[in-house]
Protein backbone atom coordinates (compact mmCIF):
# COMPACT_ATOMS: atom_id res chain seq x y z
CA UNK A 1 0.00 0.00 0.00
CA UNK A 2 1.05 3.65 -0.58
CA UNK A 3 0.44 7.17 0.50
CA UNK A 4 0.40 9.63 -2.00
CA UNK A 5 1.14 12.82 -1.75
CA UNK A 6 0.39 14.65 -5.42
CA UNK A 7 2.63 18.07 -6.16
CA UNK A 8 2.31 18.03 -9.70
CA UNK A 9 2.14 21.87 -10.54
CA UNK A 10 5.41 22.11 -8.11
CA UNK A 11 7.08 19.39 -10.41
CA UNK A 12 6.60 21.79 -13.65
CA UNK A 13 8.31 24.39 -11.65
CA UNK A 14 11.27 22.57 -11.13
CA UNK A 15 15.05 24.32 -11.65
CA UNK A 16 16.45 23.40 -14.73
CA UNK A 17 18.91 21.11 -13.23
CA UNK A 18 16.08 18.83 -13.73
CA UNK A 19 14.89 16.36 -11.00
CA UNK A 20 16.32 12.74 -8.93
CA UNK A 21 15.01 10.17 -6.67
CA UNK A 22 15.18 9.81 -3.19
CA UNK A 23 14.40 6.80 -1.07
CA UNK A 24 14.38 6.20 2.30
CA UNK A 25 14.10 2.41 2.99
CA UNK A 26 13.46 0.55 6.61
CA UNK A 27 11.85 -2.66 7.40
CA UNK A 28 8.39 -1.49 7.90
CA UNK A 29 8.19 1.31 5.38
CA UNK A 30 9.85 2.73 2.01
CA UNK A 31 9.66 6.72 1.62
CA UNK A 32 10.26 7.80 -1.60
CA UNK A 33 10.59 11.46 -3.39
CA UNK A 34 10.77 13.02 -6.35
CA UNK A 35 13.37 15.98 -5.35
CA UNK A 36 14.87 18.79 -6.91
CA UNK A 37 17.47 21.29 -5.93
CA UNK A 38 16.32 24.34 -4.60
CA UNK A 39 18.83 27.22 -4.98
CA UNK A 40 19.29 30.09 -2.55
CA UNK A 41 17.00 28.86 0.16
CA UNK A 42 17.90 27.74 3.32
CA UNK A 43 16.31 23.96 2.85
CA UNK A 44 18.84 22.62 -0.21
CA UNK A 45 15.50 20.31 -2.13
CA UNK A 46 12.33 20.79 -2.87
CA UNK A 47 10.26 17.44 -2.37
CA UNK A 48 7.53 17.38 -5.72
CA UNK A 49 6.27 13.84 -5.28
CA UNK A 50 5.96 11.72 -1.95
CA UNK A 51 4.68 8.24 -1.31
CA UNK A 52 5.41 5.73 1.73
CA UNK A 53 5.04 2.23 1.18
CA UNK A 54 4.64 -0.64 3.38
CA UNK A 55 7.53 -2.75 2.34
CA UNK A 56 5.51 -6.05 3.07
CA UNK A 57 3.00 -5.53 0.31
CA UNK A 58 6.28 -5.21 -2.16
CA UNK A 59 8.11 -7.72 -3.74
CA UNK A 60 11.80 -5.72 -4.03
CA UNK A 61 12.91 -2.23 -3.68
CA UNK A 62 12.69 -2.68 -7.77
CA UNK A 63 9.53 -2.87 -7.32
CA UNK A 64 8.58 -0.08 -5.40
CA UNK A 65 10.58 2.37 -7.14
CA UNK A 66 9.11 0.92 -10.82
CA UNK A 67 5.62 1.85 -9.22
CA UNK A 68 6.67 5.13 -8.30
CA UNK A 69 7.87 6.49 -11.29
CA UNK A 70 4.90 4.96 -13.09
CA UNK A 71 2.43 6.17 -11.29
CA UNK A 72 3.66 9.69 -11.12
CA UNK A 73 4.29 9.56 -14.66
CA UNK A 74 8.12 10.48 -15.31
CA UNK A 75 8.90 6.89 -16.29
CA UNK A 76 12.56 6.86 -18.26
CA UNK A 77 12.73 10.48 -16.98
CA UNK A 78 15.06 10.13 -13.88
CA UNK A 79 18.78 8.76 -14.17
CA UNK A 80 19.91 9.80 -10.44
CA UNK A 81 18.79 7.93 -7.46
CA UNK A 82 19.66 8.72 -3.48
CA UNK A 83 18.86 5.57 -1.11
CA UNK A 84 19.54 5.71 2.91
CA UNK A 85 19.41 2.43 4.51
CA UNK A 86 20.36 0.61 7.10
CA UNK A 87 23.11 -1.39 6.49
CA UNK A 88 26.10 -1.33 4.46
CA UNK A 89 27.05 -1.80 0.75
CA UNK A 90 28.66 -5.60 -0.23
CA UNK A 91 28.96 -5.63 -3.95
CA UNK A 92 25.78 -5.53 -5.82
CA UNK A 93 24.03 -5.64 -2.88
CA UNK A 94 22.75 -3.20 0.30
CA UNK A 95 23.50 -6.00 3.40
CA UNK A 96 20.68 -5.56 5.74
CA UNK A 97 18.81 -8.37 7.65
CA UNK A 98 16.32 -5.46 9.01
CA UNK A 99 15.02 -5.48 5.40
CA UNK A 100 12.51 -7.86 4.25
CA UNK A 101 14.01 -8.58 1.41
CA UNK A 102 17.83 -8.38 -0.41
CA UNK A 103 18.29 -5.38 -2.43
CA UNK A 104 19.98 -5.25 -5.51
CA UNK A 105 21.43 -2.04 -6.54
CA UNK A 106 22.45 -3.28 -10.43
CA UNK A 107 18.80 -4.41 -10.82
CA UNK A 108 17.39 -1.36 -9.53
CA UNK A 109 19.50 0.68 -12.35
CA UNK A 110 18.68 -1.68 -14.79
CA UNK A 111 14.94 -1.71 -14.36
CA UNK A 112 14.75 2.25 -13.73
CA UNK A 113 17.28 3.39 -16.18
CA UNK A 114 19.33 4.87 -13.09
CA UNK A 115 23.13 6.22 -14.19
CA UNK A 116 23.97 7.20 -11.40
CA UNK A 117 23.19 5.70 -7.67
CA UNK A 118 24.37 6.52 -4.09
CA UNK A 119 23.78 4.94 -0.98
CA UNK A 120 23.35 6.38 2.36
CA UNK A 121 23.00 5.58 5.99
CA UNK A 122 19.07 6.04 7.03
CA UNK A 123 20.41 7.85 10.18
CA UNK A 124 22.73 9.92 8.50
CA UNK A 125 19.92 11.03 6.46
CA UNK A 126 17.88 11.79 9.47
CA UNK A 127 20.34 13.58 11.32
CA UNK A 128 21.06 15.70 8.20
CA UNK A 129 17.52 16.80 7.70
CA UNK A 130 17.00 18.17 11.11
CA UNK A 131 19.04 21.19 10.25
CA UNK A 132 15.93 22.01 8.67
CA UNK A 133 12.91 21.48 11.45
CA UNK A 134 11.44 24.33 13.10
CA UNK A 135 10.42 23.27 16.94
CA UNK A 136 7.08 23.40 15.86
CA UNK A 137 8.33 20.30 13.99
CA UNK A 138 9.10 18.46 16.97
CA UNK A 139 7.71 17.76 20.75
CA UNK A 140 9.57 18.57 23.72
CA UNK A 141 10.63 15.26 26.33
CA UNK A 142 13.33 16.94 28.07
CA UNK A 143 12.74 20.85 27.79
CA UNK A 144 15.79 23.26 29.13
CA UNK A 145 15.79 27.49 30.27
CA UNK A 146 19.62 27.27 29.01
CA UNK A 147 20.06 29.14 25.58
CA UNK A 148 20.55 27.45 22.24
CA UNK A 149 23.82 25.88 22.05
CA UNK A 150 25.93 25.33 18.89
CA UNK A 151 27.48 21.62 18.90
CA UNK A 152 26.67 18.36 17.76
CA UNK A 153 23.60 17.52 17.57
CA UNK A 154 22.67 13.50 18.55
CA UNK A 155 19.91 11.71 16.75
CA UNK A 156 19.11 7.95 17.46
CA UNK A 157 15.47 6.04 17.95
CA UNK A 158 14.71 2.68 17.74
CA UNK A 159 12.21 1.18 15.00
CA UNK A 160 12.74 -1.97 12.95
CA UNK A 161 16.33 -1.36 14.27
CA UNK A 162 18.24 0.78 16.85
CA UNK A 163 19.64 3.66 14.44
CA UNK A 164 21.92 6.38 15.86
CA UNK A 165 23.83 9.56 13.61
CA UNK A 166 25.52 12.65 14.78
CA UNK A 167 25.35 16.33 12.87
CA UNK A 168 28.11 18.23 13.01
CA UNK A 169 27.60 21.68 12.33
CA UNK A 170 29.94 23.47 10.16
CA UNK A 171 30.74 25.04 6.79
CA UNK A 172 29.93 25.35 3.96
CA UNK A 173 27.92 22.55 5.12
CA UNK A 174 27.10 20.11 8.18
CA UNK A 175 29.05 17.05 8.34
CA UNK A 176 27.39 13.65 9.49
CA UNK A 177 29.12 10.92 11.56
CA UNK A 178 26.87 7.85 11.00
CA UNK A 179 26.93 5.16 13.59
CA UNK A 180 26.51 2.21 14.90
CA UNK A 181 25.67 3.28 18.40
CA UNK A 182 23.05 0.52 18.65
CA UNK A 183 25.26 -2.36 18.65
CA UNK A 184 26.69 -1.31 21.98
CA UNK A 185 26.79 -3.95 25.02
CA UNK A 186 23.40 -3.66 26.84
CA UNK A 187 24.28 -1.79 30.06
CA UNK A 188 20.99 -2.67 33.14
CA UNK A 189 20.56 0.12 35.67
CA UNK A 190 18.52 -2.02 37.91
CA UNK A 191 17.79 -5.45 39.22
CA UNK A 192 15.15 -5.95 37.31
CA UNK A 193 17.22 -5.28 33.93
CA UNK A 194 20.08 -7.37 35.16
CA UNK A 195 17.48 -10.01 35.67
CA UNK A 196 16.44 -9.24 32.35
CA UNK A 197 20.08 -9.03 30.43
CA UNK A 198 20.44 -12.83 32.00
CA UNK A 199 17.64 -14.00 30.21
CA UNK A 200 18.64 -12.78 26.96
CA UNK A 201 21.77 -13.65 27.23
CA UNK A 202 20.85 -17.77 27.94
CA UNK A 203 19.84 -16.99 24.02
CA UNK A 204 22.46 -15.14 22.18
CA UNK A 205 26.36 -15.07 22.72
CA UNK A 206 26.03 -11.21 23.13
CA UNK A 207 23.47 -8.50 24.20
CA UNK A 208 22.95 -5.15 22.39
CA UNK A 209 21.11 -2.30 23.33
CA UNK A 210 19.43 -3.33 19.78
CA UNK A 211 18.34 -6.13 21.57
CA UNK A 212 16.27 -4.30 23.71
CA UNK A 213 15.29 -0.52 22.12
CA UNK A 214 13.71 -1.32 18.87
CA UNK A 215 10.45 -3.60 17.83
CA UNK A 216 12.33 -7.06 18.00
CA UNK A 217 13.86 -5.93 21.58
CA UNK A 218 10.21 -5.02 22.56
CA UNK A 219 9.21 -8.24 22.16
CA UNK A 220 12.20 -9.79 23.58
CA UNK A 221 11.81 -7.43 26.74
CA UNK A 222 8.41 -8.78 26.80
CA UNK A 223 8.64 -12.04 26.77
CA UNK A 224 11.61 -11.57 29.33
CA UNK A 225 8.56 -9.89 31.61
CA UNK A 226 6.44 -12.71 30.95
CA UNK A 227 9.10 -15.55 32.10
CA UNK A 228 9.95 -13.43 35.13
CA UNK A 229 6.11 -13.01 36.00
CA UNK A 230 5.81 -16.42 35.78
CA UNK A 231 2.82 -15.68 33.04
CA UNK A 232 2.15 -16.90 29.29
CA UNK A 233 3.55 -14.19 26.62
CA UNK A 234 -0.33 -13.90 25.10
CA UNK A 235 1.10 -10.64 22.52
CA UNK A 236 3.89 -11.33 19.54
CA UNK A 237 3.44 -7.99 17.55
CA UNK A 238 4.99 -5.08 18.90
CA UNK A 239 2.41 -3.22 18.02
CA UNK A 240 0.43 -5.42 20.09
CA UNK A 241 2.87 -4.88 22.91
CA UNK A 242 2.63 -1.43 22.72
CA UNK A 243 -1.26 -0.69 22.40
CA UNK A 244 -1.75 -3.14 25.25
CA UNK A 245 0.95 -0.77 27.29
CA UNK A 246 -1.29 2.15 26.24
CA UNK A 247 -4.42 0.40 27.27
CA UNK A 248 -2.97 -0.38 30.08
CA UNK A 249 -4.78 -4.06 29.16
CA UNK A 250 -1.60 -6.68 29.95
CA UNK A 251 0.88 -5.70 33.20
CA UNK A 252 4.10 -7.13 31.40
CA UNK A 253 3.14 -5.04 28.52
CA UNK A 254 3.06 -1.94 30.26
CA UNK A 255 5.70 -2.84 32.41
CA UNK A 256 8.05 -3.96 29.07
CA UNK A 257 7.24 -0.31 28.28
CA UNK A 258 8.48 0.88 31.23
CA UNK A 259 11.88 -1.02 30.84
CA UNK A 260 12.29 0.40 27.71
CA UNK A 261 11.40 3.78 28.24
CA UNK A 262 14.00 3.72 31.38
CA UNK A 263 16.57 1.78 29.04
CA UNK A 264 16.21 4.45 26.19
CA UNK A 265 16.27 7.16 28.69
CA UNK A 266 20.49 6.02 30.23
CA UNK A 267 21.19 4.97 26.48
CA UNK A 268 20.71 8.50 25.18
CA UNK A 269 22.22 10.03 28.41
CA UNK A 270 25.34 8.23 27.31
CA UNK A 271 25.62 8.89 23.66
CA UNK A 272 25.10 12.32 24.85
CA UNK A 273 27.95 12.76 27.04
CA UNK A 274 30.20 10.66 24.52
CA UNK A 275 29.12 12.71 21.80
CA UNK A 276 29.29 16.12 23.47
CA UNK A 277 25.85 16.97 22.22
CA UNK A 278 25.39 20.51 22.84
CA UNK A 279 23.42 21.35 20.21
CA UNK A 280 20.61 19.03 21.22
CA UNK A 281 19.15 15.51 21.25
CA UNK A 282 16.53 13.92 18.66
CA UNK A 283 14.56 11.55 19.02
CA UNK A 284 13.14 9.69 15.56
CA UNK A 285 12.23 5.65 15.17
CA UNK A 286 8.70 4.32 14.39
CA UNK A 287 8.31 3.62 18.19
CA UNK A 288 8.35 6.37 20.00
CA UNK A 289 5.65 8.65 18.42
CA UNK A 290 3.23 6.04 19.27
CA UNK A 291 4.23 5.71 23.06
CA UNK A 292 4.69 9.73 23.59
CA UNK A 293 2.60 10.01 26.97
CA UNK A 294 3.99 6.57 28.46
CA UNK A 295 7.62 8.18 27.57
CA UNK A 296 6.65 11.54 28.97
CA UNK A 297 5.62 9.72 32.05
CA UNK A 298 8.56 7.29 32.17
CA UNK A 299 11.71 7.39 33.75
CA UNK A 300 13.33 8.32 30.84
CA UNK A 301 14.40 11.89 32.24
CA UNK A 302 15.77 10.60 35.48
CA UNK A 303 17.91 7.95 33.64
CA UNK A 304 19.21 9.85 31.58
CA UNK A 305 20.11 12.90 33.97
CA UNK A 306 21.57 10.28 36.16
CA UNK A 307 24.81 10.95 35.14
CA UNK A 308 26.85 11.38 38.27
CA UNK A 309 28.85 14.68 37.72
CA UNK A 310 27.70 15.28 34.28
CA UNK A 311 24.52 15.98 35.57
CA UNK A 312 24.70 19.98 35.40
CA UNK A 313 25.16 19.47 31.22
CA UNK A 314 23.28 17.04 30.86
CA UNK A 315 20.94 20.01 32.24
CA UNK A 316 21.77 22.21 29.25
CA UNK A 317 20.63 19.97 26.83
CA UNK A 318 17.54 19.74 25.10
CA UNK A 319 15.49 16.48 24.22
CA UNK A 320 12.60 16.92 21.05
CA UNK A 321 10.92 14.22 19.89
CA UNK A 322 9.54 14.32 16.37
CA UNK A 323 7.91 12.11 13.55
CA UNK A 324 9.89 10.10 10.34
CA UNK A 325 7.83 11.74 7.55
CA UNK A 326 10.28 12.80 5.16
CA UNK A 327 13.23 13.59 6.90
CA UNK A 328 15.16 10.30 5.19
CA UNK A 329 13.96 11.17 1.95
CA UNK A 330 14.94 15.39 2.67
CA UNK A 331 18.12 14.23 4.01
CA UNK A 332 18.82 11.54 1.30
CA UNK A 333 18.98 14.35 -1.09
CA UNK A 334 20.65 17.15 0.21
CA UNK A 335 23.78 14.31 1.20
CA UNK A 336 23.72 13.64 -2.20
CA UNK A 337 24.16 16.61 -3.82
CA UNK A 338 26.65 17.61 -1.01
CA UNK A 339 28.86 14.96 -2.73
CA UNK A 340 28.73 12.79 0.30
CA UNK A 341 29.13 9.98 -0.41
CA UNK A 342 30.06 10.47 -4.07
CA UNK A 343 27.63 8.81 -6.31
CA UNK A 344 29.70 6.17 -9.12
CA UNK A 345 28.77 4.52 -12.29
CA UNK A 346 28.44 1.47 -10.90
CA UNK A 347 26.29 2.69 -8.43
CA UNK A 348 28.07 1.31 -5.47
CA UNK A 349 28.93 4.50 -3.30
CA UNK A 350 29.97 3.22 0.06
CA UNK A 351 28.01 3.69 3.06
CA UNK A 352 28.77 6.87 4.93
């Protein structure tokens, strides 16, 4: 299934350096734009065509693309192509197991006509884009009276995955350090986490925070819950986990939420501190819009104030919460035509 969002007038308009595709692919949804350049403006595209896709209904990333171009009718017109994903680049293909299904970057120029084809870290093409939000974009979690800093500028959330970037700001543009923050050793701040980080551990030679923010570490937190309660794990979805935490309908569900909020809440204290982010902390992932009063309520703030003597700057920074939309596909883009990563012929630009 798609959602469409039509801009055809705004597509005629379009600079004369013509127009390129940008894709933002996870394991629940594909966001993809038709984007031009915009010159002399502070935001560096213009997005004419949008559509988000639900990456189950779709065979391929082919696919997807194909029915974009089709259905907004430029067909044969579009030889550039910008895709952030999670992931890295092994040959032909983009080496993901968050993805449900292998993608193939010489088919996808094949099928599309595409000449030239770069390939981006989802984060990095989050973190880029929020340059470009307003805080009306954006809700506050942690709010702060200290002014606006200039640093770097931390965005992670968890989703299909646990995805972490930094933005570095600078000139004449903002650099982006993508990483792999999320594969860091699971840390417990409790008993009941240390009971839990046993658990998982009995089924996996090592424990990630991974493991435990994102929708596969919901469940497994769950199920942890469940064992530890003694109790039958009656949800599998974590969208089930999370509407009965909302509900309040099923006690290891909300208190799986609570474990994860708390979790989330010392992870980002840390990447904070080890990232020096003055500039502020975002807060992205298909999660977290969907649990935003059980993380306002959470112990999220205290963990990740309890810092020891880094509390007092921990103080000064600012923690916004806001929603996917387009940021990937925004941020896709304007890497692209920063020459970061350099697109190739072969269309096998290494991850950044």
């Amino acid at each position: 299934m798609a959602d469409v969002a039509n801009h055809s007038s705004a597509r005629r308009a379009a600079t004369a350096d013509g127009f390129f595709l940008a894709a933002d692919v996870g394991g629940t949804h594909a966001r993809v734009g038709l984007v031009a350049q915009q010159l002399g403006d502070a935001h560096p595209v213009t997005v004419l065509e949008y559509q988000r896709y639900a990456c189950a209904d779709w065979p391929s990333l082919t696919a997807v693309l194909k029915d974009f171009v089709e259905r907004i009718g430029v067909a044969g017109q579009v030889d550039q192509c910008a895709v952030a994903s999670a992931g890295y680049v092994l040959g032909d293909a983009i080496v993901n197991d968050n993805l449900p299904w292998p993608v193939s970057i010489r088919d996808i120029r094949t099928s599309l006509g595409i000449d030239r084809l770069a390939v981006i870290n989802d984060f990095e093409a989050v973190a880029y884009a929020t340059q470009f939000l307003t805080r009306a974009d954006t809700v506050p979690i942690i709010d702060t009276d200290a002014p606006p800093m200039v640093g770097p500028v931390l965005v992670m959330g968890p989703g299909t995955g646990l995805g972490s970037a930094v933005l570095l700001p600078g000139q004449p543009h903002a650099t982006v350090l993508a990483t792999e923050a999320g594969q860091i050793t699971l840390a417990p701040g409790n008993e009941r986490e240390i009971e839990i980080l046993r658990l998982l551990a009995r089924e996996r030679a090592y424990v990630s925070f991974e493991d435990a923010l994102s929708g596969p570490g919901l469940r497994n937190l769950y199920q942890a819950i469940c064992h530890l309660r003694g109790a039958a794990a009656a949800l599998v979805l974590p969208s089930d986990i999370t509407d009965a935490a909302v509900a309040r309908s099923d006690e290891a569900a909300v208190e799986a939420l609570q474990v994860f909020c708390g979790l989330l809440g010392s992870f980002v204290g840390d990447l904070a501190l080890l990232y020096g982010a003055r500039g502020g902390v975002f807060l992205a992932g298909g999660i977290l819009p969907q649990i935003r009063e059980l993380l306002l309520n959470s112990s999220f703030t205290e963990r990740f104030f309890n810092k020891g003597v880094m509390r007092p700057f921990l103080k000064q920074v600012p923690v916004r919460l806001m929603e996917h939309g387009q940021l990937g596909v925004i941020g896709a883009a304007g890497l692209y035509l920063d020459g970061r990563p350099s697109p190739t012929r072969e269309g096998t630009a290494p991850n950044s």
